[in-house]
PDB file of N, CA and C in Angstrom:
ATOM      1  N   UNK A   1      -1.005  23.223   9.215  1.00  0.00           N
ATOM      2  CA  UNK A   1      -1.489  22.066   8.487  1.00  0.00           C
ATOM      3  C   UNK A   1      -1.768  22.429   7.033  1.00  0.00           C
ATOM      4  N   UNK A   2      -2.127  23.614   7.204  1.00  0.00           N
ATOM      5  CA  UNK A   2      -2.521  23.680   5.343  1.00  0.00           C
ATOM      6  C   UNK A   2      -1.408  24.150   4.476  1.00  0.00           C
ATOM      7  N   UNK A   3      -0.458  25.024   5.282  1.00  0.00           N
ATOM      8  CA  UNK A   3       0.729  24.927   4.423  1.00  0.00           C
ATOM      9  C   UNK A   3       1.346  23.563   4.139  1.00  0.00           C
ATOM     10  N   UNK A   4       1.697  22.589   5.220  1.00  0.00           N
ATOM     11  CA  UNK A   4       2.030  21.687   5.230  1.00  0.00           C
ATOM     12  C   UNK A   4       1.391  20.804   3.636  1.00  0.00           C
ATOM     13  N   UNK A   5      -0.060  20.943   3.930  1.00  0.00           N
ATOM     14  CA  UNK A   5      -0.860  20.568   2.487  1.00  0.00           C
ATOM     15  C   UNK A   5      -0.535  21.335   1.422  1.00  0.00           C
ATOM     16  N   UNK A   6      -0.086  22.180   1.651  1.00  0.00           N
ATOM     17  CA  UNK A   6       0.256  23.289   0.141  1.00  0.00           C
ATOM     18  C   UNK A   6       1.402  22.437  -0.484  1.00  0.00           C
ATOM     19  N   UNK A   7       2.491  22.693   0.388  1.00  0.00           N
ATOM     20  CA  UNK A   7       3.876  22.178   0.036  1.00  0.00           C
ATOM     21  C   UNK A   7       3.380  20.540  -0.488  1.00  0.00           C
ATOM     22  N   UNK A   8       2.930  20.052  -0.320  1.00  0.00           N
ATOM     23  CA  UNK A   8       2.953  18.560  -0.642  1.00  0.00           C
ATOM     24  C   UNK A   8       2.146  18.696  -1.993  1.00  0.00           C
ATOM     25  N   UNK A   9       1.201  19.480  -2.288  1.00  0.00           N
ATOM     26  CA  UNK A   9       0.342  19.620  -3.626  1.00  0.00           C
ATOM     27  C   UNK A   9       1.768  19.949  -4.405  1.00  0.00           C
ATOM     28  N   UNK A  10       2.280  21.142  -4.122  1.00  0.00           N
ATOM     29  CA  UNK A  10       2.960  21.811  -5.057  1.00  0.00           C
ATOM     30  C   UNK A  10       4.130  20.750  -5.354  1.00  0.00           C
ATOM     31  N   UNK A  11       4.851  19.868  -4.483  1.00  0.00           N
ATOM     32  CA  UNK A  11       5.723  18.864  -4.659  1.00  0.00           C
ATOM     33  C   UNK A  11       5.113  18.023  -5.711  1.00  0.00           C
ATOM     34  N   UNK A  12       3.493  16.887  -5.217  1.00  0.00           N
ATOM     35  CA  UNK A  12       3.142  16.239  -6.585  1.00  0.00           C
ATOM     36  C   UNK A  12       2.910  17.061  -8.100  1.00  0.00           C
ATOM     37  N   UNK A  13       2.604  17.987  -7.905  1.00  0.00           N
ATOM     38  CA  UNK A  13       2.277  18.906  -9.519  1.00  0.00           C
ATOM     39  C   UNK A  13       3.670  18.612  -9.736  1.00  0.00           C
ATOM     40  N   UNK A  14       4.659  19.054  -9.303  1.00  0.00           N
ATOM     41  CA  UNK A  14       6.121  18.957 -10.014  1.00  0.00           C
ATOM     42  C   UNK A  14       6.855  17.734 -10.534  1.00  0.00           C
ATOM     43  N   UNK A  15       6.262  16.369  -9.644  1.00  0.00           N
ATOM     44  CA  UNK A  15       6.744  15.111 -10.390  1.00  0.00           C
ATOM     45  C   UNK A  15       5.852  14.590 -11.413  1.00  0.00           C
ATOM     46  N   UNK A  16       4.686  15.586 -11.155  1.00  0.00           N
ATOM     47  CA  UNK A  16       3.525  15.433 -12.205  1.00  0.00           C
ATOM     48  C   UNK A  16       3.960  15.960 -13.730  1.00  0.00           C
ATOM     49  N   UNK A  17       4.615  17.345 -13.549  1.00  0.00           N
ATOM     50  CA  UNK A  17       4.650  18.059 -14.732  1.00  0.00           C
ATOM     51  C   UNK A  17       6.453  17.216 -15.266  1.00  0.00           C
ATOM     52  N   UNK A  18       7.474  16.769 -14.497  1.00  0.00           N
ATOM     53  CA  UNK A  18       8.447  16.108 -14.887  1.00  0.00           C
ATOM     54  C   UNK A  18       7.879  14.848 -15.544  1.00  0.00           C
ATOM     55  N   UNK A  19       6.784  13.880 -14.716  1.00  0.00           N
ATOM     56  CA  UNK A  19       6.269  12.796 -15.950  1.00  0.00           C
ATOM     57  C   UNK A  19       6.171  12.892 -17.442  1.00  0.00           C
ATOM     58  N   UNK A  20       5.742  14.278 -16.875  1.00  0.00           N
ATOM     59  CA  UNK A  20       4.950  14.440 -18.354  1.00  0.00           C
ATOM     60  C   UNK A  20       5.363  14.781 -19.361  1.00  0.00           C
ATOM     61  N   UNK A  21       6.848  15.488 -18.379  1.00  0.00           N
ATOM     62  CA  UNK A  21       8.026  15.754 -19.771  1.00  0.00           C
ATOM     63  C   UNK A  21       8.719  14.710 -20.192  1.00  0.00           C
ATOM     64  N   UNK A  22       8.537  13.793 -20.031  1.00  0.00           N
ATOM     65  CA  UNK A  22       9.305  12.514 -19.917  1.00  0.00           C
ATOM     66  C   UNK A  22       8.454  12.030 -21.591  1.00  0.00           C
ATOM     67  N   UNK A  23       9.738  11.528 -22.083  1.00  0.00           N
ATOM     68  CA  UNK A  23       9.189  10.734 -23.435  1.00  0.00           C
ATOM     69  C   UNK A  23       8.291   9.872 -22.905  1.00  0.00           C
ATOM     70  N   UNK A  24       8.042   8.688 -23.884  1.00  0.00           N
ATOM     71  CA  UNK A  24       7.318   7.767 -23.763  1.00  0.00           C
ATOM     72  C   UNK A  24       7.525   6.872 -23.049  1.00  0.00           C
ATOM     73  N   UNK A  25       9.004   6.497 -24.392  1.00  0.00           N
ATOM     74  CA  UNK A  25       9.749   5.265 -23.975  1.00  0.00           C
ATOM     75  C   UNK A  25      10.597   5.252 -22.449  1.00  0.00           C
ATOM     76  N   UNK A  26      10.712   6.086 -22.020  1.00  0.00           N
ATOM     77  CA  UNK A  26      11.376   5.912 -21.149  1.00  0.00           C
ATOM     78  C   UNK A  26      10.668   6.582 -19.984  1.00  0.00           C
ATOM     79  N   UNK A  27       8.896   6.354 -20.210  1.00  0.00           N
ATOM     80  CA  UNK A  27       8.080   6.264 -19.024  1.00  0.00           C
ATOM     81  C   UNK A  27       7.615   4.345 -19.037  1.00  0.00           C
ATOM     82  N   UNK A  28       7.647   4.024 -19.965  1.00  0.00           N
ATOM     83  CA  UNK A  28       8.011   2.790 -19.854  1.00  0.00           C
ATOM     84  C   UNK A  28       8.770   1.957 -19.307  1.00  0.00           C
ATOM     85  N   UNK A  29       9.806   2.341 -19.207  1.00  0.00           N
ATOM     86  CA  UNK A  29      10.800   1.874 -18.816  1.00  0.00           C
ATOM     87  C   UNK A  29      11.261   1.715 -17.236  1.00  0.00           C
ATOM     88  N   UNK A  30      11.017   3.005 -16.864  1.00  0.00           N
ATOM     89  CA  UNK A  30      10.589   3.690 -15.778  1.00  0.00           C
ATOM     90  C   UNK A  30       9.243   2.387 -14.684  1.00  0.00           C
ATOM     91  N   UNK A  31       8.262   2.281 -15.518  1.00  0.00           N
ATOM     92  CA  UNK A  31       7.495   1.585 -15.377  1.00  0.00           C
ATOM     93  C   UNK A  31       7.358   0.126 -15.171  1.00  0.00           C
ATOM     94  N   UNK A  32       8.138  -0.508 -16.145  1.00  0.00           N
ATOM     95  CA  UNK A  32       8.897  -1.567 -16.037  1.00  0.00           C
ATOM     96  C   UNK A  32       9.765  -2.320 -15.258  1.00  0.00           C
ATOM     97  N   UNK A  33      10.380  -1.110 -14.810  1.00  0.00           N
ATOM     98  CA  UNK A  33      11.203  -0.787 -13.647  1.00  0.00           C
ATOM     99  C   UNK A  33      10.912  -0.863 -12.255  1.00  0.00           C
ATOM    100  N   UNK A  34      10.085  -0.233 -12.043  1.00  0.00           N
ATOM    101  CA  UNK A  34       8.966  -0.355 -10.969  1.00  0.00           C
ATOM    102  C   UNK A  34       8.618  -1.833 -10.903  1.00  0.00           C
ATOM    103  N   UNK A  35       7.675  -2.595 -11.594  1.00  0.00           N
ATOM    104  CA  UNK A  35       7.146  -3.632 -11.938  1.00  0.00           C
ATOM    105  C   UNK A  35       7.953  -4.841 -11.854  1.00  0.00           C
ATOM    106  N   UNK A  36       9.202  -4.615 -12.379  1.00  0.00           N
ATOM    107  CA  UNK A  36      10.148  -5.331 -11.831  1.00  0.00           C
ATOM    108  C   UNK A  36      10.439  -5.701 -10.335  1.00  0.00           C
ATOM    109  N   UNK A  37      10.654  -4.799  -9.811  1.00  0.00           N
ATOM    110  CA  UNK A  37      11.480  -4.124  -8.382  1.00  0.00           C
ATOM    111  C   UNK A  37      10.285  -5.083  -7.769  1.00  0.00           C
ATOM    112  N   UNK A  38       8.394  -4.977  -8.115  1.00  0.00           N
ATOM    113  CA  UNK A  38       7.580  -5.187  -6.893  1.00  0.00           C
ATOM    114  C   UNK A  38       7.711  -6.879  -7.392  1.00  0.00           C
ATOM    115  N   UNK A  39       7.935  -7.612  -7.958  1.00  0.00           N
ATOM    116  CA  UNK A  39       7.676  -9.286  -8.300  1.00  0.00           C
ATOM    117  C   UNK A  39       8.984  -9.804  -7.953  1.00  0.00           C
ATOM    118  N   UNK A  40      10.156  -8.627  -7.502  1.00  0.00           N
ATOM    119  CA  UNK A  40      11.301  -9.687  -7.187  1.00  0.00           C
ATOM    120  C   UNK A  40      10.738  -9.324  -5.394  1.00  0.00           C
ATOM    121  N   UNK A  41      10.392  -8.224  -5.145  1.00  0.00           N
ATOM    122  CA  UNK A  41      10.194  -8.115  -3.910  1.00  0.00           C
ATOM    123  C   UNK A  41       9.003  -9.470  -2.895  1.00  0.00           C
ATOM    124  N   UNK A  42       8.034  -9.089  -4.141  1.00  0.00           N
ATOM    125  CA  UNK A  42       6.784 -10.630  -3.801  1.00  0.00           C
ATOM    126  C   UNK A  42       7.479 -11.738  -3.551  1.00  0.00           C
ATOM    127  N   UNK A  43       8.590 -12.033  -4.519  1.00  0.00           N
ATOM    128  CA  UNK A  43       9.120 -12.993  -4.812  1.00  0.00           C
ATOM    129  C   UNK A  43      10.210 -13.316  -3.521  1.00  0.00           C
ATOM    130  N   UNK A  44      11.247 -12.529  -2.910  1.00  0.00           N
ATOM    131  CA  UNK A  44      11.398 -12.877  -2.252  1.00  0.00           C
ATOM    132  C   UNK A  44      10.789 -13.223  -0.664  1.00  0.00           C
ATOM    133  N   UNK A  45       9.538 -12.011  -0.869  1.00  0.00           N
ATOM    134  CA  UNK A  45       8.722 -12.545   0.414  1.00  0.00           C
ATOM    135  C   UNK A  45       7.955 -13.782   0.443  1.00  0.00           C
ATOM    136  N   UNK A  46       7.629 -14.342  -0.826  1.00  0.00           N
ATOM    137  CA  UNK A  46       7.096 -15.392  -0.267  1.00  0.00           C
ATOM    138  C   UNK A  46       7.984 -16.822  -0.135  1.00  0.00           C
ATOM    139  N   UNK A  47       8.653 -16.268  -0.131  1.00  0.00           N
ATOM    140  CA  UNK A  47      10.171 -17.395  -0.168  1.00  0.00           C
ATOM    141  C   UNK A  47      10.295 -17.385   1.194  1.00  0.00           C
ATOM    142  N   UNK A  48      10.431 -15.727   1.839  1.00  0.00           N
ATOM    143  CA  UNK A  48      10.649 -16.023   3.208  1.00  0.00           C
ATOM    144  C   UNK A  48       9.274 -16.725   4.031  1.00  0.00           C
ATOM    145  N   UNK A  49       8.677 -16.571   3.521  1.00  0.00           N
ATOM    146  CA  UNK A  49       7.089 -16.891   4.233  1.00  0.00           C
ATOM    147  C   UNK A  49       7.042 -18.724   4.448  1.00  0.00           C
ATOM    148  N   UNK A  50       7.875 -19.125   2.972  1.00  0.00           N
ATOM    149  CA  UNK A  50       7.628 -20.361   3.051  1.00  0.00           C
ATOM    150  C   UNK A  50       8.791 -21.306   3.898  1.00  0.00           C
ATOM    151  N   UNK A  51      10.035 -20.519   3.421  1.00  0.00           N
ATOM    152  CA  UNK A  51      11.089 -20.977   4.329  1.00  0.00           C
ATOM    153  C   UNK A  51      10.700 -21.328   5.896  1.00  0.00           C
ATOM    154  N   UNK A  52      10.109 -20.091   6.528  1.00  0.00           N
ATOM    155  CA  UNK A  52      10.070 -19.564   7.495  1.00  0.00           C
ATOM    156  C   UNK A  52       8.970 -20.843   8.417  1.00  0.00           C
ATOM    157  N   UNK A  53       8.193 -21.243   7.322  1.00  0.00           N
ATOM    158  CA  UNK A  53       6.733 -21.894   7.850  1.00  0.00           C
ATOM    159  C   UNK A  53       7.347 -23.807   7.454  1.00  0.00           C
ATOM    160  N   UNK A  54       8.581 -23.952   6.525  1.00  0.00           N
ATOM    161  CA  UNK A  54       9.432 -25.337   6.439  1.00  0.00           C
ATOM    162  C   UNK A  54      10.012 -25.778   7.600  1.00  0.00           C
ATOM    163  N   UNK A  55      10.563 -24.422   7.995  1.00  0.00           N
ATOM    164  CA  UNK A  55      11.536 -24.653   9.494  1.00  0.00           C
ATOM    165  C   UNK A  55      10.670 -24.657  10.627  1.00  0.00           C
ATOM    166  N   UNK A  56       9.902 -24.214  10.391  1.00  0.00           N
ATOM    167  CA  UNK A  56       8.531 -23.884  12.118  1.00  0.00           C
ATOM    168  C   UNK A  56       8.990 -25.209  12.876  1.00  0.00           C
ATOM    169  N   UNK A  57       9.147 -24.690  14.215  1.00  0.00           N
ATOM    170  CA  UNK A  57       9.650 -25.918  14.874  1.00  0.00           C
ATOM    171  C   UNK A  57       8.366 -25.989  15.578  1.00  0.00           C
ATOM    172  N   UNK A  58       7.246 -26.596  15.854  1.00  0.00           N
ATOM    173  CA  UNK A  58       5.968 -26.756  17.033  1.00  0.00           C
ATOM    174  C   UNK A  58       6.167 -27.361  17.904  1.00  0.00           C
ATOM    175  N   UNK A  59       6.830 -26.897  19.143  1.00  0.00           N
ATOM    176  CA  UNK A  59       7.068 -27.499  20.714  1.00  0.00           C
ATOM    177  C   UNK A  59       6.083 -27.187  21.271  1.00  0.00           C
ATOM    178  N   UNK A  60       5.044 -26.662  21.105  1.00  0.00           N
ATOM    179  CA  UNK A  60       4.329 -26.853  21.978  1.00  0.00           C
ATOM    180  C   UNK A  60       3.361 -28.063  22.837  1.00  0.00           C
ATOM    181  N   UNK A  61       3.893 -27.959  24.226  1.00  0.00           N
ATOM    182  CA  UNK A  61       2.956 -29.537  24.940  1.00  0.00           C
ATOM    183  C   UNK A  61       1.713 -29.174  24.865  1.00  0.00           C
ATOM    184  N   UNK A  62       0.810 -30.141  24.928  1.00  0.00           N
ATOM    185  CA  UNK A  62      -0.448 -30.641  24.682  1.00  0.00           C
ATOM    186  C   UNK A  62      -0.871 -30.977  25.968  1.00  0.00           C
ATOM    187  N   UNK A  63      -1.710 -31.012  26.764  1.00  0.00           N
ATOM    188  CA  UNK A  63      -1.973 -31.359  27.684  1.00  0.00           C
ATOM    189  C   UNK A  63      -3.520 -31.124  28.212  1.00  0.00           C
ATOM    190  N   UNK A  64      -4.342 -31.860  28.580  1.00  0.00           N
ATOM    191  CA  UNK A  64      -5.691 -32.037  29.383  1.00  0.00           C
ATOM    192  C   UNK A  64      -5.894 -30.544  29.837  1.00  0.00           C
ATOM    193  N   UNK A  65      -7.380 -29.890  29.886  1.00  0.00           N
ATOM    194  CA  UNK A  65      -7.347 -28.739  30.536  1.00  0.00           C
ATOM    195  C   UNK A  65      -8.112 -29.756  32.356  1.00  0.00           C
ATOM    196  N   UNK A  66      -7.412 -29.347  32.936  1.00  0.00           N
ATOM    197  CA  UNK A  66      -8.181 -29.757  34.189  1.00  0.00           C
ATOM    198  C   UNK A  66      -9.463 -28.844  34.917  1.00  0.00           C
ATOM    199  N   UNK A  67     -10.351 -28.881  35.681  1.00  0.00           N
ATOM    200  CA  UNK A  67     -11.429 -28.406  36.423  1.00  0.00           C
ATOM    201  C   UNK A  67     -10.682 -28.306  37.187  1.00  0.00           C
ATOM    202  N   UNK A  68     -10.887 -26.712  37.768  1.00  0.00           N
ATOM    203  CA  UNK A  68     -10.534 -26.362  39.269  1.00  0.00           C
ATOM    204  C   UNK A  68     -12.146 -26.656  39.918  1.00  0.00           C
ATOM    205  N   UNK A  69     -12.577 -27.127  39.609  1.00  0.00           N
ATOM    206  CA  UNK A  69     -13.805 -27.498  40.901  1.00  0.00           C
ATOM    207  C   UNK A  69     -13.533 -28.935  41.217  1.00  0.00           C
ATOM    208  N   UNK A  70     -12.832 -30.070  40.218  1.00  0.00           N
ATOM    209  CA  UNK A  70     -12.566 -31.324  40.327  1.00  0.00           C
ATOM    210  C   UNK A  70     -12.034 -31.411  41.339  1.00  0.00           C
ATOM    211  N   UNK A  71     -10.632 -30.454  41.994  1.00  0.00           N
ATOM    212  CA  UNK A  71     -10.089 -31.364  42.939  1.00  0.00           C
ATOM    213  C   UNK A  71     -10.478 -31.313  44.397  1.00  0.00           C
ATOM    214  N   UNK A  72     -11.083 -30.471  44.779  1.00  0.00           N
ATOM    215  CA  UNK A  72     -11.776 -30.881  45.583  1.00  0.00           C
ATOM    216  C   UNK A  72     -11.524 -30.416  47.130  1.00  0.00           C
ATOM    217  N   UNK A  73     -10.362 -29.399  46.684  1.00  0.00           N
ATOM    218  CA  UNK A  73      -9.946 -28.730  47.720  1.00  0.00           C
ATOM    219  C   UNK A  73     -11.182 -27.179  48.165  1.00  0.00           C
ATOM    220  N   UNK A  74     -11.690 -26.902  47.412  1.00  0.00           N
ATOM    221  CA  UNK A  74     -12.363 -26.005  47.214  1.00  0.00           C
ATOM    222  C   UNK A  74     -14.106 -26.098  47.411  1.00  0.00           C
ATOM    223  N   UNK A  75     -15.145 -25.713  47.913  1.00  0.00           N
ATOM    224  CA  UNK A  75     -16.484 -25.666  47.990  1.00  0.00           C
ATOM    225  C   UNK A  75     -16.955 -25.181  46.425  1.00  0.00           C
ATOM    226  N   UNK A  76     -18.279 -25.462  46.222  1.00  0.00           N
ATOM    227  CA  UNK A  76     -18.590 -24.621  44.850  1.00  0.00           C
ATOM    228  C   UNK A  76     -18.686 -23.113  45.126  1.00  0.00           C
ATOM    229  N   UNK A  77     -19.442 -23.199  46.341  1.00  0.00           N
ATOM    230  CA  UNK A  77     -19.818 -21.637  46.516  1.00  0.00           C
ATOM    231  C   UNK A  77     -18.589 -20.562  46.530  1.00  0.00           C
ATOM    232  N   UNK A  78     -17.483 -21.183  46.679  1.00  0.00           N
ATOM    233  CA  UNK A  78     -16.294 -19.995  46.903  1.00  0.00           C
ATOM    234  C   UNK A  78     -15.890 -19.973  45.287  1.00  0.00           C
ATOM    235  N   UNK A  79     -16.307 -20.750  44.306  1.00  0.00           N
ATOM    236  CA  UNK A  79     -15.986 -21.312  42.761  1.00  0.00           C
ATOM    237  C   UNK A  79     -16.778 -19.745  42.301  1.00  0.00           C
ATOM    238  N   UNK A  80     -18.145 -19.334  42.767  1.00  0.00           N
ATOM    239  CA  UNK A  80     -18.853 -18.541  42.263  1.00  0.00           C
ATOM    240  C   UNK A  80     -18.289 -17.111  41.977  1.00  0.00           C
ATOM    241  N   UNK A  81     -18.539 -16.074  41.642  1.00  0.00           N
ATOM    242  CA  UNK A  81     -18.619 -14.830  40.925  1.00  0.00           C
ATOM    243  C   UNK A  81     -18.568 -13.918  42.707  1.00  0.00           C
ATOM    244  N   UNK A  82     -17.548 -13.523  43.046  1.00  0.00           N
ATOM    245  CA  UNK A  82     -17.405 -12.785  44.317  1.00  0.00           C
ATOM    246  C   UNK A  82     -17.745 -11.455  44.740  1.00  0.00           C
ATOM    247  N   UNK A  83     -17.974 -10.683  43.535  1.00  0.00           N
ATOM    248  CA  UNK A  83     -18.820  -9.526  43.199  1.00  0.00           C
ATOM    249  C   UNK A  83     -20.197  -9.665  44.144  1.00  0.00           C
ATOM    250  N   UNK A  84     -20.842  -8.569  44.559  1.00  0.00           N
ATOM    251  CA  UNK A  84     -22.160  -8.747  45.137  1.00  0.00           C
ATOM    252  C   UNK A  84     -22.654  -7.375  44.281  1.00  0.00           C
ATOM    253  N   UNK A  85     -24.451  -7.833  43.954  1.00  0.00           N
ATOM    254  CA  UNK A  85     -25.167  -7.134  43.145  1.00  0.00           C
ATOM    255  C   UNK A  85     -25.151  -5.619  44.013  1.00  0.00           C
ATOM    256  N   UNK A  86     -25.003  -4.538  42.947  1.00  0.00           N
ATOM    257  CA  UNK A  86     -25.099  -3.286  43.368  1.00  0.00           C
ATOM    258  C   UNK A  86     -26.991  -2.756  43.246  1.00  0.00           C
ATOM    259  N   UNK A  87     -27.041  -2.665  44.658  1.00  0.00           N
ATOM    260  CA  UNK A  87     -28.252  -1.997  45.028  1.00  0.00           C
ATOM    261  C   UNK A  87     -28.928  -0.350  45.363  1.00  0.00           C
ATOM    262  N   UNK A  88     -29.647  -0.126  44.293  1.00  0.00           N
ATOM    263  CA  UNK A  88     -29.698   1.584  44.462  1.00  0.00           C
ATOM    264  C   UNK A  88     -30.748   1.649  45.509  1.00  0.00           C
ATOM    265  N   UNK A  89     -30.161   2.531  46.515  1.00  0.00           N
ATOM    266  CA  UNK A  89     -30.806   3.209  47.750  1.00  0.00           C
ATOM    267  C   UNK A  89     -32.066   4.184  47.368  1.00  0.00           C
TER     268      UNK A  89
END
């Protein structure tokens, strides 16, 4: 594990110390770039989000919840909690 952590330090120092050799303008750019890439990405997700929620088809039926004690096939007492209380000896 800690080599594992070594290698990954020593990897960021190196895109660290390439930033830094990097002109200005063309950490800008770079940047820009980026910034770009994430507002077309937003952009198309919320396109899909909205598409997605235009087309929603809602089939779902609707229907009464009924009482299973209503019909009447059943006693209350068998309706109850079938568990029996645990008693210490």
């Amino acid at each position: 594990m800690n080599k594992l952590r070594a290698n990954i330090n020593q990897w960021l120092e190196g895109l660290d110390k390439n930033w830094e050799a990097m002109p200005i303008k063309r950490q800008h750019k770079v940047i820009l770039y980026f910034f770009a890439a994430y507002v077309l990405l937003t952009a198309v997700v919320i396109f899909n989000v909205c598409r997605d929620t235009l087309y929603a088809r809602n089939n779902m039926a609707l229907e009464h919840i009924e009482s299973p004690a209503s019909s009447g096939e059943e006693s209350p007492a068998s309706l109850q909690d079938s568990l029996r209380p645990i008693k210490k000896k």
